[in-house]
Every structure is written in C-alpha cells, then in structure tokens.
Protein backbone atom coordinates (compact mmCIF):
# COMPACT_ATOMS: atom_id res chain seq x y z
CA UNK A 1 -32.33 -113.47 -125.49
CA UNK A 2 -33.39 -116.94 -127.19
CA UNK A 3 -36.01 -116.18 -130.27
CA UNK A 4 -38.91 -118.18 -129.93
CA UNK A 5 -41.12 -119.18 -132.90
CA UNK A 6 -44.28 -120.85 -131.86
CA UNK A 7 -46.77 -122.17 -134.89
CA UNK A 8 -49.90 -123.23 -133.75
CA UNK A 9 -53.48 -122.90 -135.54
CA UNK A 10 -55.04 -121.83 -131.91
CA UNK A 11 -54.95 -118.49 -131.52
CA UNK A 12 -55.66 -118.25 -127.68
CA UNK A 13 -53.04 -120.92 -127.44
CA UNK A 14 -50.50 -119.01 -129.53
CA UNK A 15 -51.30 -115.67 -127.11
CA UNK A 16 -50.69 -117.81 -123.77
CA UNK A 17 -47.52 -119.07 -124.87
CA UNK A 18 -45.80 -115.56 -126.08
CA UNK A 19 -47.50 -114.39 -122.84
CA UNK A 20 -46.03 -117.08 -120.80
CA UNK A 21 -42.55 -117.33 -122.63
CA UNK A 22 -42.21 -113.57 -122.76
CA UNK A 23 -42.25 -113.33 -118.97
CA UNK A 24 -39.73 -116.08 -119.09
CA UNK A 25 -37.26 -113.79 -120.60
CA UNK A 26 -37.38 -115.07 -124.39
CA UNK A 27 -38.85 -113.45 -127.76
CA UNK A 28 -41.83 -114.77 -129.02
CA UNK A 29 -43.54 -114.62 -132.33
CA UNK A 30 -46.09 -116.68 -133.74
CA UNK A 31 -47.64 -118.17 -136.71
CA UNK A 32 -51.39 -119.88 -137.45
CA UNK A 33 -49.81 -122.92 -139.70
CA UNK A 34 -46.52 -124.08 -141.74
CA UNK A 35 -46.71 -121.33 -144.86
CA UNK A 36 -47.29 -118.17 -142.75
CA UNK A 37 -44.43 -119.94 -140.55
CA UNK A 38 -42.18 -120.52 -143.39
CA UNK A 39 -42.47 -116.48 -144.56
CA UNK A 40 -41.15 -115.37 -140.60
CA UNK A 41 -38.63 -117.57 -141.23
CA UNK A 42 -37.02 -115.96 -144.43
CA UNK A 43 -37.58 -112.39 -142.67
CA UNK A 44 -36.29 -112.96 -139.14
CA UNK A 45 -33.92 -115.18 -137.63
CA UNK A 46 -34.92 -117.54 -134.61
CA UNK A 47 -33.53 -119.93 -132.96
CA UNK A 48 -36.14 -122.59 -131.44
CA UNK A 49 -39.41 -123.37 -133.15
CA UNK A 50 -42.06 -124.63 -131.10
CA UNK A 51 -44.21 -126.63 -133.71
CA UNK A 52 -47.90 -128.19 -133.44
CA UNK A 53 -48.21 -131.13 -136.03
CA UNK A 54 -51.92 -131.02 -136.83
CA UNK A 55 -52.96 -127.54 -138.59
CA UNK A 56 -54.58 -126.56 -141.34
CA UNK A 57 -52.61 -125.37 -144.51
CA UNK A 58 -49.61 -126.74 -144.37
CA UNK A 59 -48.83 -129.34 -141.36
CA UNK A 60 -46.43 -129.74 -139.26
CA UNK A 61 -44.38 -132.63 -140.26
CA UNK A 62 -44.66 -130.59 -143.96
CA UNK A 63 -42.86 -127.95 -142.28
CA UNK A 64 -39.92 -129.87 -140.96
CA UNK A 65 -39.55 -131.69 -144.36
CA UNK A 66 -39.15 -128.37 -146.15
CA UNK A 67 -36.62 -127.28 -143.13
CA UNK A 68 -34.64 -130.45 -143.31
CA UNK A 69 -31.74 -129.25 -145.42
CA UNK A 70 -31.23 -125.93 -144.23
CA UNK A 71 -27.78 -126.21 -141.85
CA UNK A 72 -29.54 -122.68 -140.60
CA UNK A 73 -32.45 -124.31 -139.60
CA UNK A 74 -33.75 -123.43 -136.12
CA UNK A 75 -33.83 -126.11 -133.21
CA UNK A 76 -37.70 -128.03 -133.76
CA UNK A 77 -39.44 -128.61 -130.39
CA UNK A 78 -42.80 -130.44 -131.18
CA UNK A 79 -45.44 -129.74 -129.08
CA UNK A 80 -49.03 -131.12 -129.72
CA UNK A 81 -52.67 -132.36 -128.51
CA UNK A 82 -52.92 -134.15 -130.85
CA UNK A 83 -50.10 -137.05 -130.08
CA UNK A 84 -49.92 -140.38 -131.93
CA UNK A 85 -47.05 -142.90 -132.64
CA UNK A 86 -46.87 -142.03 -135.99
CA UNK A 87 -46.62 -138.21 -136.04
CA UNK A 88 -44.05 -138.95 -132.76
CA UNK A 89 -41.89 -141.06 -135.46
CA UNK A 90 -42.67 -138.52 -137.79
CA UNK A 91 -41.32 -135.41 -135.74
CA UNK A 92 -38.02 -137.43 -135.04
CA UNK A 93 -37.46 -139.06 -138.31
CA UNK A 94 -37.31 -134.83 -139.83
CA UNK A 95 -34.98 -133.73 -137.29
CA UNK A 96 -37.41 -132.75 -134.59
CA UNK A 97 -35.08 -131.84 -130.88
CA UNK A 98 -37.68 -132.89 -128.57
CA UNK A 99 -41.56 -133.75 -128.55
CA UNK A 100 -44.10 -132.51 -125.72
CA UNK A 101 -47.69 -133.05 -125.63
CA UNK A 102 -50.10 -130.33 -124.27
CA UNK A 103 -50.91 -129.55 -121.34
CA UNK A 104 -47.40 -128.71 -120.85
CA UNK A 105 -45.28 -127.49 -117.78
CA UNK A 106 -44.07 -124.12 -118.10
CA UNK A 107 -41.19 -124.81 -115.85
CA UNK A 108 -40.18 -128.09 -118.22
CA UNK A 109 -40.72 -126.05 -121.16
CA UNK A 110 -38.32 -123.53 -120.72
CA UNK A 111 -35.72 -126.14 -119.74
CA UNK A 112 -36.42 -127.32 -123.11
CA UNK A 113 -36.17 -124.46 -125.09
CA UNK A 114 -32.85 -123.69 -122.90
CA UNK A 115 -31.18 -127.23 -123.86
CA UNK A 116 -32.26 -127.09 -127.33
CA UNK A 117 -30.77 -123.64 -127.77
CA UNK A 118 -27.19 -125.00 -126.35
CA UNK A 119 -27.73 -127.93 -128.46
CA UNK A 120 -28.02 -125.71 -131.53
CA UNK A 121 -24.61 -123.73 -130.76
CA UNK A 122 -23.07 -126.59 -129.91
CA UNK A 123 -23.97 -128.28 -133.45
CA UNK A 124 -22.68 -125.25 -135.14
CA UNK A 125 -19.37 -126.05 -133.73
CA UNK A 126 -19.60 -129.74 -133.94
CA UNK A 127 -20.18 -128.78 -137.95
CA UNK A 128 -17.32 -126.90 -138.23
CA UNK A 129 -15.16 -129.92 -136.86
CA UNK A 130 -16.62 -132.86 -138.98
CA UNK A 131 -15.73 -129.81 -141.92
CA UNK A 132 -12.07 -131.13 -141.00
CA UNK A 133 -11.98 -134.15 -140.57
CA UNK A 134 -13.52 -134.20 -144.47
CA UNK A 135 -10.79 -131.86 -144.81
CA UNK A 136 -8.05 -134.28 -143.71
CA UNK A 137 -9.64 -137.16 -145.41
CA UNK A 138 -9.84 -135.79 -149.01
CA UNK A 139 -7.15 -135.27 -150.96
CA UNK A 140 -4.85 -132.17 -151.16
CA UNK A 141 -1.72 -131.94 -153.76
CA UNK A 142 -1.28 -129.88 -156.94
CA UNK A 143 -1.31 -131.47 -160.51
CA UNK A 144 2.06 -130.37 -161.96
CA UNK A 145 4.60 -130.92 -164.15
CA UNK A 146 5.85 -127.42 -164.28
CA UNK A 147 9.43 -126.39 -162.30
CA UNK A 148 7.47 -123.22 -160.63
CA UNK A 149 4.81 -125.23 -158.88
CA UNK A 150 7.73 -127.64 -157.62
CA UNK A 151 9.54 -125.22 -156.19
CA UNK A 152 6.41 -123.46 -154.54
CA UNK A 153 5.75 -127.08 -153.12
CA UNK A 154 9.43 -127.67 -152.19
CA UNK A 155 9.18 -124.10 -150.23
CA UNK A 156 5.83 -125.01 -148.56
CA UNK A 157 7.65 -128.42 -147.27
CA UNK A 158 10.29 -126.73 -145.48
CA UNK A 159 8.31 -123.67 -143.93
CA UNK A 160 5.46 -126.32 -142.72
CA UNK A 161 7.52 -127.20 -139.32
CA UNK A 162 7.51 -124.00 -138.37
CA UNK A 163 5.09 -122.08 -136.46
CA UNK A 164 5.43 -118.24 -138.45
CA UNK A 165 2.83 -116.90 -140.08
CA UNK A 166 2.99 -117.84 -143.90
CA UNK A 167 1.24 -115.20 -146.94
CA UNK A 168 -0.24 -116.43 -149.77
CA UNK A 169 0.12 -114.40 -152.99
CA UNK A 170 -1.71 -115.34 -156.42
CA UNK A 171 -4.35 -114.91 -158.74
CA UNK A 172 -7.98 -115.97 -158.19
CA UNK A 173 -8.34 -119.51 -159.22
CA UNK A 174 -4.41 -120.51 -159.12
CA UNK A 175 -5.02 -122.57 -155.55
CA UNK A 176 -4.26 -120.70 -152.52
CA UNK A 177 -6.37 -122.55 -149.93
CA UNK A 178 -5.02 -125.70 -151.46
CA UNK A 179 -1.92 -124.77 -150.96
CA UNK A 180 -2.36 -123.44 -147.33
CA UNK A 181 -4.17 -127.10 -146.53
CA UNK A 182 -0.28 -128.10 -147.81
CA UNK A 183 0.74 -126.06 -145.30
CA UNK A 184 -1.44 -127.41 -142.90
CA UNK A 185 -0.79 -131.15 -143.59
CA UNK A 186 3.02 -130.83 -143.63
CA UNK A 187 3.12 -129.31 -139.86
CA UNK A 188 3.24 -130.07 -136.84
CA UNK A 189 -0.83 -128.98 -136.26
CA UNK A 190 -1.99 -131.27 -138.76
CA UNK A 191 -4.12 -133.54 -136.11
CA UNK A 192 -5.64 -130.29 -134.68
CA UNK A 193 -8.17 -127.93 -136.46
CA UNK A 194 -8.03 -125.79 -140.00
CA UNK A 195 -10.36 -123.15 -139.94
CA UNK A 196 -11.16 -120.89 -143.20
CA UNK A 197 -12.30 -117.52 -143.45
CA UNK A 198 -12.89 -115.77 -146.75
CA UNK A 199 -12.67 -112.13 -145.78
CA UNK A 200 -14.45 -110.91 -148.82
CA UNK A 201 -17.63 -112.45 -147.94
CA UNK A 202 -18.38 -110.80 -144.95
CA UNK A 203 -19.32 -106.67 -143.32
CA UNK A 204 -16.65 -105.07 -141.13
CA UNK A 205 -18.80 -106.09 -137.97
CA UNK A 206 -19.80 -109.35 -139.12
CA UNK A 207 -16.11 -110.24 -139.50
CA UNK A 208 -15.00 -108.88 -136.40
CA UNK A 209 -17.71 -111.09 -134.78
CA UNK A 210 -16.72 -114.30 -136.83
CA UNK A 211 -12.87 -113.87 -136.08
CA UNK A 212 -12.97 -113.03 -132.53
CA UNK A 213 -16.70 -113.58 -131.20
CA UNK A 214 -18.94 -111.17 -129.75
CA UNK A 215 -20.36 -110.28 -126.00
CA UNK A 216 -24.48 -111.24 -125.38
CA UNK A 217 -25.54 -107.48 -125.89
CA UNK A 218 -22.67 -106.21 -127.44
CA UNK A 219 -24.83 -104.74 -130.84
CA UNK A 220 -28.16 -105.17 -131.46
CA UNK A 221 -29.02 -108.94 -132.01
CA UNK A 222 -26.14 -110.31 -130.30
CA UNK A 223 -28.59 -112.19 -127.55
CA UNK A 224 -25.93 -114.36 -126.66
CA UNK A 225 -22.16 -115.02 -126.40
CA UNK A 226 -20.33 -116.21 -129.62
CA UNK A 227 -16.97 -118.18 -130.09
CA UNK A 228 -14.89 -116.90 -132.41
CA UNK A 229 -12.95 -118.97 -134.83
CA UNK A 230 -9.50 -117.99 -133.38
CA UNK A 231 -11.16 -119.59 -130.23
CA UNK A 232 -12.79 -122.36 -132.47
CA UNK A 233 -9.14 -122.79 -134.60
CA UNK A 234 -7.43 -122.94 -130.83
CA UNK A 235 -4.01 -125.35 -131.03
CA UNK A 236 -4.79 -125.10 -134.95
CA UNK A 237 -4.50 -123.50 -138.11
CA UNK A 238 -6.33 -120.78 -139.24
CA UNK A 239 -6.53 -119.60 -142.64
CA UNK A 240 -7.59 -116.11 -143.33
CA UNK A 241 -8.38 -115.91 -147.11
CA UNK A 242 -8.67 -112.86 -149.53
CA UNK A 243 -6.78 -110.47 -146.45
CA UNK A 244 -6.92 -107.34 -149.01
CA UNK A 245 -10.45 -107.03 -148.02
CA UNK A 246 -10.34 -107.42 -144.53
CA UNK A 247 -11.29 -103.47 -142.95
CA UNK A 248 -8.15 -100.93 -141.74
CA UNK A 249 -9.95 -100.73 -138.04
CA UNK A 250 -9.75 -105.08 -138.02
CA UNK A 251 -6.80 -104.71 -139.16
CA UNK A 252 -4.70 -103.11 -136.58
CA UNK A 253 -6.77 -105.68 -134.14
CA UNK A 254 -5.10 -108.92 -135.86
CA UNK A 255 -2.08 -107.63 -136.04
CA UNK A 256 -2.06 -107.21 -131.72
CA UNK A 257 -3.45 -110.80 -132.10
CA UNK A 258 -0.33 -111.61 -133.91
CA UNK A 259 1.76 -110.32 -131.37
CA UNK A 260 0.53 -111.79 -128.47
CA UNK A 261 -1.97 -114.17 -129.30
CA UNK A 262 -4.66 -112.42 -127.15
CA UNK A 263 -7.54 -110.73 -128.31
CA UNK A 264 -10.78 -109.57 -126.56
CA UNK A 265 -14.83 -110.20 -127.88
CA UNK A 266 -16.74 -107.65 -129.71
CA UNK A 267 -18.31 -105.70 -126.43
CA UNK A 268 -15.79 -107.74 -123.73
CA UNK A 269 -13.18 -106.02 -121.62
CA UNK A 270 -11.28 -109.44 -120.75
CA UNK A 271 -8.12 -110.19 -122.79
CA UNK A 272 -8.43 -113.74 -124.21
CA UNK A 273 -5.38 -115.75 -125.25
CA UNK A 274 -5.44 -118.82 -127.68
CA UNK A 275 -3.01 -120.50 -129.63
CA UNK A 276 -3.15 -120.58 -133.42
CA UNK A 277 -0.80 -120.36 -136.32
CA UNK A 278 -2.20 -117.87 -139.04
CA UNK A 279 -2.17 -118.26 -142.82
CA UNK A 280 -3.01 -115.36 -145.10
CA UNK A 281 -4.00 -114.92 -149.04
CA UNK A 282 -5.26 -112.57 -151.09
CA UNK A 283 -5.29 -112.09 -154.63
CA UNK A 284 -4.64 -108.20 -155.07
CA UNK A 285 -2.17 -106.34 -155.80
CA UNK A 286 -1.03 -105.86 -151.76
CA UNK A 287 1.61 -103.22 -152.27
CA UNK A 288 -0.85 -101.02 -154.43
CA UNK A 289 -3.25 -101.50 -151.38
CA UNK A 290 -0.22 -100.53 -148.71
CA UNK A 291 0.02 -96.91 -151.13
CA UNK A 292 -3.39 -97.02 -151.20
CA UNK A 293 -3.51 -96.98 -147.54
CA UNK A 294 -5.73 -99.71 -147.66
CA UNK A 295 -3.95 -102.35 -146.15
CA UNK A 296 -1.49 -101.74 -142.82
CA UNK A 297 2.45 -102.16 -143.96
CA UNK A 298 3.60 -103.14 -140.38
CA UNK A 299 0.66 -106.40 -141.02
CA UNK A 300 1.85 -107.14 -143.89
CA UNK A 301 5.86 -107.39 -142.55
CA UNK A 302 4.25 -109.45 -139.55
CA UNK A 303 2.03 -112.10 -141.89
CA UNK A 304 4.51 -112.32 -144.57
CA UNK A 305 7.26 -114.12 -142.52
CA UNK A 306 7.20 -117.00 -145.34
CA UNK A 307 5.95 -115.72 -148.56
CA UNK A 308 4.65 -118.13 -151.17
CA UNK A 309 3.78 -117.08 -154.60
CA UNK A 310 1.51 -119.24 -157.02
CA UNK A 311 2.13 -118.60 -160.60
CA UNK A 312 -0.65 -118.12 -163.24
CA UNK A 313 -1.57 -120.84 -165.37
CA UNK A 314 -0.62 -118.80 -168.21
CA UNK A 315 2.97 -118.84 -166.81
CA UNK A 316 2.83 -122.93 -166.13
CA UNK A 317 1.23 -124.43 -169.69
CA UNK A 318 3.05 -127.15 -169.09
CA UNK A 319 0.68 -127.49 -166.39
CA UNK A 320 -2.23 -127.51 -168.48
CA UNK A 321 -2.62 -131.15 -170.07
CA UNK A 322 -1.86 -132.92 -166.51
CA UNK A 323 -4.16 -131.11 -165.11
CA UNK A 324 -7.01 -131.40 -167.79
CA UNK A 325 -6.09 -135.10 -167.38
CA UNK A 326 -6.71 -135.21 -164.00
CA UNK A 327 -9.90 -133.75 -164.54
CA UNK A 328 -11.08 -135.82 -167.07
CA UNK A 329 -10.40 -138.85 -164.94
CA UNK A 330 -12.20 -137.31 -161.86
CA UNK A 331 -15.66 -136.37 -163.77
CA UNK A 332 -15.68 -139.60 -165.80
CA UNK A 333 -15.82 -141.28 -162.34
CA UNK A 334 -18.31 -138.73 -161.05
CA UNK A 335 -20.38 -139.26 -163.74
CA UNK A 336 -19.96 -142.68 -164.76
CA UNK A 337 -18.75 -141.87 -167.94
CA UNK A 338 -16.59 -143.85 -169.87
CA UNK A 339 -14.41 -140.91 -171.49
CA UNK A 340 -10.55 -141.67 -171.67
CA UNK A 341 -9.24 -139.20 -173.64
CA UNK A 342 -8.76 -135.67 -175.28
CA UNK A 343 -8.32 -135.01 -179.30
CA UNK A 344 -5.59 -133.26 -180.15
CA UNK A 345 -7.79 -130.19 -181.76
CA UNK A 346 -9.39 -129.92 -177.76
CA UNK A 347 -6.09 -129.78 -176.31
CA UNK A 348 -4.17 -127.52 -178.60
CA UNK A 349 -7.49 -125.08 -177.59
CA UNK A 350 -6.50 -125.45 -174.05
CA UNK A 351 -3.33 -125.03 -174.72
CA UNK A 352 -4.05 -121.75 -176.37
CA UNK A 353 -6.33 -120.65 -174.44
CA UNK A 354 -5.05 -117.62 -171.53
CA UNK A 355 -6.91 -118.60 -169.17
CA UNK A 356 -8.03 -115.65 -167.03
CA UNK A 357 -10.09 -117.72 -164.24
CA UNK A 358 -6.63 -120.28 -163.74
CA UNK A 359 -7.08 -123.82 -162.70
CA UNK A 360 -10.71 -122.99 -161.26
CA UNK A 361 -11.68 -121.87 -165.32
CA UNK A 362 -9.68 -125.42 -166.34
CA UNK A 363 -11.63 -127.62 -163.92
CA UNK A 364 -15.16 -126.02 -164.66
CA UNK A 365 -13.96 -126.42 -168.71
CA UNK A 366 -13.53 -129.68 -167.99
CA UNK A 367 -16.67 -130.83 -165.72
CA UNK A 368 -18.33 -129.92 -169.06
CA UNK A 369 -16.82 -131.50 -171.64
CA UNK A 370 -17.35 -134.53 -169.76
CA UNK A 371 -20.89 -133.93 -169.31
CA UNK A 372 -21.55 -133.12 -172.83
CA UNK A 373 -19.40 -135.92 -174.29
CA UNK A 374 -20.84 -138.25 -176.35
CA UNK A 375 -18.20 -140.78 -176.98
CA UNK A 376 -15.11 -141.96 -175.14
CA UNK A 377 -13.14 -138.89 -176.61
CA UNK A 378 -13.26 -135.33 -175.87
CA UNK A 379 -13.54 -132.85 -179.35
CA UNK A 380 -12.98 -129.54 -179.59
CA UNK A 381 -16.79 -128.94 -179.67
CA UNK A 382 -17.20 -130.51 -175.84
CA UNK A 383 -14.02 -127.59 -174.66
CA UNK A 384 -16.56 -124.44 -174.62
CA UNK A 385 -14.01 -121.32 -174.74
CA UNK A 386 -13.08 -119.08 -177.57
CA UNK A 387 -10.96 -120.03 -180.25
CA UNK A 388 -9.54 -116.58 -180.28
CA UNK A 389 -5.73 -117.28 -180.01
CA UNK A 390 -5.29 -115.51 -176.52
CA UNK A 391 -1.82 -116.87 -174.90
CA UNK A 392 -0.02 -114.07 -176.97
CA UNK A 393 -2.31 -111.29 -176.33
CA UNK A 394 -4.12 -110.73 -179.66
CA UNK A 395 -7.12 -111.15 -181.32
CA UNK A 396 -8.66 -110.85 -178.22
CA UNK A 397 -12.57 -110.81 -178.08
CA UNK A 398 -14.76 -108.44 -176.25
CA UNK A 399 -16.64 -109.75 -173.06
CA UNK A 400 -19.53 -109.90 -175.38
CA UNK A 401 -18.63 -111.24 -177.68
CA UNK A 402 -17.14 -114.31 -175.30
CA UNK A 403 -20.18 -114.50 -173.99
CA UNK A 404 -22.44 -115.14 -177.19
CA UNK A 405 -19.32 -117.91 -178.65
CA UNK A 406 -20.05 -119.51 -174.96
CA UNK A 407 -23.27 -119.34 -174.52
CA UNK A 408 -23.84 -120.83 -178.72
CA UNK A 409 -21.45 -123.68 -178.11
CA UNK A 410 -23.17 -124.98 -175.24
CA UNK A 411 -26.27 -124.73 -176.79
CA UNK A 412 -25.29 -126.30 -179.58
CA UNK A 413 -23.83 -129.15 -177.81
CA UNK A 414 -26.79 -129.74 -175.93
CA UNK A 415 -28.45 -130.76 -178.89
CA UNK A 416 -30.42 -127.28 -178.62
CA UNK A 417 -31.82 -127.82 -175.08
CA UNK A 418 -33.02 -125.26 -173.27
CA UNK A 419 -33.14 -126.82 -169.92
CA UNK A 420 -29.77 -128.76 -170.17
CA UNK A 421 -28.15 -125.77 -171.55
CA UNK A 422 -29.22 -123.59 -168.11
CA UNK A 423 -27.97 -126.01 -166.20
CA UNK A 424 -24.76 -126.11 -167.57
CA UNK A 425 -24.54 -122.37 -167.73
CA UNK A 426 -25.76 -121.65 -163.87
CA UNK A 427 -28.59 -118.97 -165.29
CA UNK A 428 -32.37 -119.42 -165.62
CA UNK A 429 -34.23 -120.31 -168.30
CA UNK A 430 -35.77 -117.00 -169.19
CA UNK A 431 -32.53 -115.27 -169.57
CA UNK A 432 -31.34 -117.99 -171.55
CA UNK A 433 -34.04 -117.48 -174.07
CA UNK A 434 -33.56 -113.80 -173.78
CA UNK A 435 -30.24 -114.07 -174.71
CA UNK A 436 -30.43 -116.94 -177.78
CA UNK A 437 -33.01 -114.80 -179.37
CA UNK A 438 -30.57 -111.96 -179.34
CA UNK A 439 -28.19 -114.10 -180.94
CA UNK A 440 -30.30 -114.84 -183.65
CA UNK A 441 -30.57 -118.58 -182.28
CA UNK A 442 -34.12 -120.61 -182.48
CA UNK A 443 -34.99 -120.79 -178.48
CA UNK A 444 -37.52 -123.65 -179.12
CA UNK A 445 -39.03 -124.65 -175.78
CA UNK A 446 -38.59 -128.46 -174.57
C-alpha cells in the first residue's frame, strides 16, 4: 500500500481526498500547512506527498526547501488552486515530481501518485549505482612503506582473478573496505557493481530485508516488494562488512546463498538465483565468536576461501609518517592551506603514539592539525593526542584522563573558542562548557 501525505489548509478538501484516495487502495494522512506536515514526517514514513503551495504557516515551496536534502525525502506531487508561473518554477526548481492544478481527475491522480511511487524506488536504486561509479572514480590504494601491507597487497593481487569468496580480518580503522575495493578493482567484476553492507548497523529483520529483499505483505509495513542488494549487487561484488554481527538464523541463510547462489525474499516461496562474488570483514575476534556459538564454523570455512589479514598500525610504524604525509597533503588541498610540513617534536608524538583507532585515528589527527595550523608547519601543539609514551605499554592514561588532555589542547589551540572548539570535537556547545568548567578551564562565551 503507497502512503499518501496530503497538506492542504482546506479541511473539506483534505477529507475528500483521504476519502477518495482511501477507496483507491492507498493510506492517507493529512496535514493543515508545512510545520504540522513537517512533524508527520519525522513520526511516520510516506512515500508521496501531495502538497498545496499557498497556506498559511509555513508554505509550500518552504516545505520543499526544508525537504530538499533529505535522500529520504518522499516523492512531491504539487497540487494547487492557486497556479501561477512562478510557484510552477518554484515547485520544480525544489525537486517537485509533478504539478496538478485543482479540480483534479481522480483517475489521473492516482496514475500520478502510482508513477511517482515507481519513480521513487527506482531513484533509490539509481543512487546506489551513481554510489559506484564515485566508487570507481576515486582513488583506492594503501599508503605504505611497511613489508606487511606489501605483502597483504601482493596477496590481494593474485586472489582478485578469482571468483572465491575472500575474508577480511583486522582491527577497526586498519582499512578493510579499502582493501576489499582492491579486491574489487583487481578482478574480473570491476566494470559491474560493489555493493556495501555494514552488518552492525542494522536489526536481524531489517538485514534480512536489505540482503535479500522482502515480499509486499510479508511483516507489517512491507506495502510493497523490495530488491535486495544480492539482487541489486547481481554480476558484482558484494561486500558484507563487520560479519561478526550478522544474526545465527541469517546466518545459516547466506551460507545456502553461498552454495548455490539462490536465495528466496523475506515472505516469498520462489527460489531466486543471482550471481555475485561475496567479500566478508569483521573486526572481532571470529574464533572466540565460533566457541561462543555466535558465529556458524561451516560459514566461516565457506567465506574464508582467501583470508587476508591487515596488521595494526602499531605493528606497521613505519607506516606512520607516509601516511601522516599523505594526509597532510590531502587537507592542505581541502582546505586551501598552505602547510608543507611536520616538526620533528609532532612526528616523534605520532610516532609514539599506539594508536588504538589505526589509520582512521591518524587521518582524523591529521584533518586537525591542518585546520588548526597557523603557519606552513605542523607543531606538536596542532597533533591533539596524549603525550603519554604508549607504543610500549606504560604510562598509560585513564580514558579520563585522555579525554580532559584532548579536549584542553584543542581548546587551547583554538585560541579558547568555544564554537570552533565543538566543531572540531563533534559535541555541542553545552557539554563543552560543562566539561571545561570541570577542568578548571575559563568557558568564556564568544
């Protein structure tokens, strides 16, 4: 069933239309203006909006300028008495599908309504494809200097060709997905789609639905049939990231995918076959889960035909200046900043440094100190991590205690400003104060 939305300061006109619609087969709820639309929206999900331009409140064309960079934005149909040029040019220039004026047709309504819901699925998928073509136009290689990461890239080369299933072992941070878009580049399906999944992100049922699409009526909500990505990542590649948390009961229904390559939709009773090649990761300890009895052993044998492990950065510091170089160079372009280099006291603190959060912690370290640089050299006061020497395991400090050094040295190096400093830190301004005045700092407002 398509969910309707229709906002419209009439009331008897908002009553004939869920009237009229509702016989039609579709849900319909309504809304006197753009606010009172605008709270439905963040408490139900719909899929076609059926918008008048002219209300009090908030307007129309308001409404579609607040919608306009939501990628879960519903499909806009305008439909007005109230009909210029302008708020016609309006309506399309925000993204508006389609643009009626009243009276209206039932009949040509609802074929409407109908083409703008297909259009809507079909621009989810279209999304997901122009996701890889920006994916095969950016860059993909590892930063090294280091004889582990060569031989993890000389292994990737020569199990590319091949159609097996590859496993991806390592900590969080260390570059799994990079390395499976490796994978993916060196093959023979490198013309043809990658599709990622981060399994952590997602409820049992919601991932069963993502991975191999769902029925219409197969659970409550499910008004309509939905595509899998195995179907979406068909010919391709598809990347299953952090396996370890994907459900036992999923589980035993990838690894029949594996086997066969056919799978059947959440509520269907038809066997489905497609053709992908499937990469796993995960950052967990996989054999503890497999005693655990938290992750199938026979899955594991069938994924981990290739295995590929990424080393710590800990275990690579060789690693560690090349890549802070390369990082350097990529903000100072981002930012058109003119900063060339890092002082030897910086470095020596990356150097030391044990790096817990891998190249992820190195590149966000870095975005920073470029952004807080002053001059065309990176200090030690721009690298904000503790000077605690950590690569041999003592003098460690607490989490606490990590956090307070952090959270003072960015401070400090935004010359004490509050709404720089937030910004830098990801957290709001309130609990920024909170926390400077329980570091004895001076939280002056600015």
């Amino acid at each position: 069933m398509i969910r309707v939305l229709a906002v419209d300061d009439e009331e008897p006109f908002r009553r004939l239309l869920k009237r009229e619609l509702a016989r039609k087969g579709f849900y319909v709820e309504a809304a006197a203006d753009g606010g009172e639309a605008l709270k439905l929206l963040r408490e139900k999900t719909f899929d076609v909006i059926l918008l008048d331009i002219v209300m009090p409140g908030m307007d129309g064309v308001s409404l579609m300028e607040k919608m306009k960079g939501d990628p879960a934005a519903p499909i806009i149909i305008v439909l007005t008495g109230k009909a210029t040029v302008e708020t016609a040019v309006a309506a399309m220039k925000n993204g508006a599908y389609d643009y009626l004026t009243k009276p209206y047709k039932l009949d040509e309504l609802v074929i409407i309504i109908n083409r703008a819901y297909d259009y809507g699925r079909l621009s989810t998928k279209s999304k997901l494809l122009e996701q890889e073509l920006v994916r095969k136009e950016s860059s993909a290689r590892f930063v090294y200097k280091s004889r582990q990461v060569a031989d993890v890239i000389s292994l990737i080369k020569k199990i590319a060709p091949t159609d097996s299933p590859v496993f991806i072992q390592g900590e969080s941070g260390t570059g799994k997905e990079l390395a499976a878009n490796i994978l993916w580049r060196s093959s023979k399906r490198r013309e043809l789609p990658f599709i990622a999944l981060n399994c952590a992100t997602l409820s049992e049922n919601l991932m069963e639905s993502e991975i191999f699409g769902h029925e219409k009526g197969a659970f409550t909500n499910a008004y309509q049939t939905k595509h899998g990505i195995v179907e979406v990542a068909d010919t391709g590649t598809l990347f299953l990231d952090e396996i370890g948390e994907m459900p036992m009961k999923l589980q035993a229904k990838l690894l029949r995918f594996l086997d066969s390559g056919e799978f059947r939709r959440v509520g269907g009773n038809k066997n489905l076959t497609v053709d992908v090649r499937v990469i796993a990761a995960t950052n967990r300890d996989i054999r503890g889960l497999i005693s655990g009895g938290l992750f199938r052993e026979d899955l594991y044998y069938r994924l981990n035909v290739f295995s590929v492990n990424i080393p710590p950065l800990r275990e690579r510091r060789e690693d560690i200046e090349e890549l802070a170089g390369y990082f350097l160079l990529k903000y100072s372009r981002k930012f058109s900043k003119s900063v060339a280099a890092i002082a030897r006291p910086a470095l020596d603190a990356l150097m030391g440094y044990r790096w817990p959060g891998n190249v992820r912690e190195l590149e966000n370290i870095m975005e920073r100190a470029v952004i807080l640089s002053d001059s065309g050299l990176i200090g030690r006061e721009a690298i904000l991590i503790p000077d605690a020497p950590a690569a041999d395991g003592g003098g460690q400090l607490s989490l606490e205690e990590m956090e307070k050094d952090y959270i003072l040295r960015v401070f400090k190096a935004a010359g004490g400003n509050q709404s720089r400093t937030s910004q830098i830190l990801g957290i709001d301004r309130k609990t920024l104060y909170l926390k400077l005045r329980k570091y004895g700092a001076d939280p002056k407002t600015d």
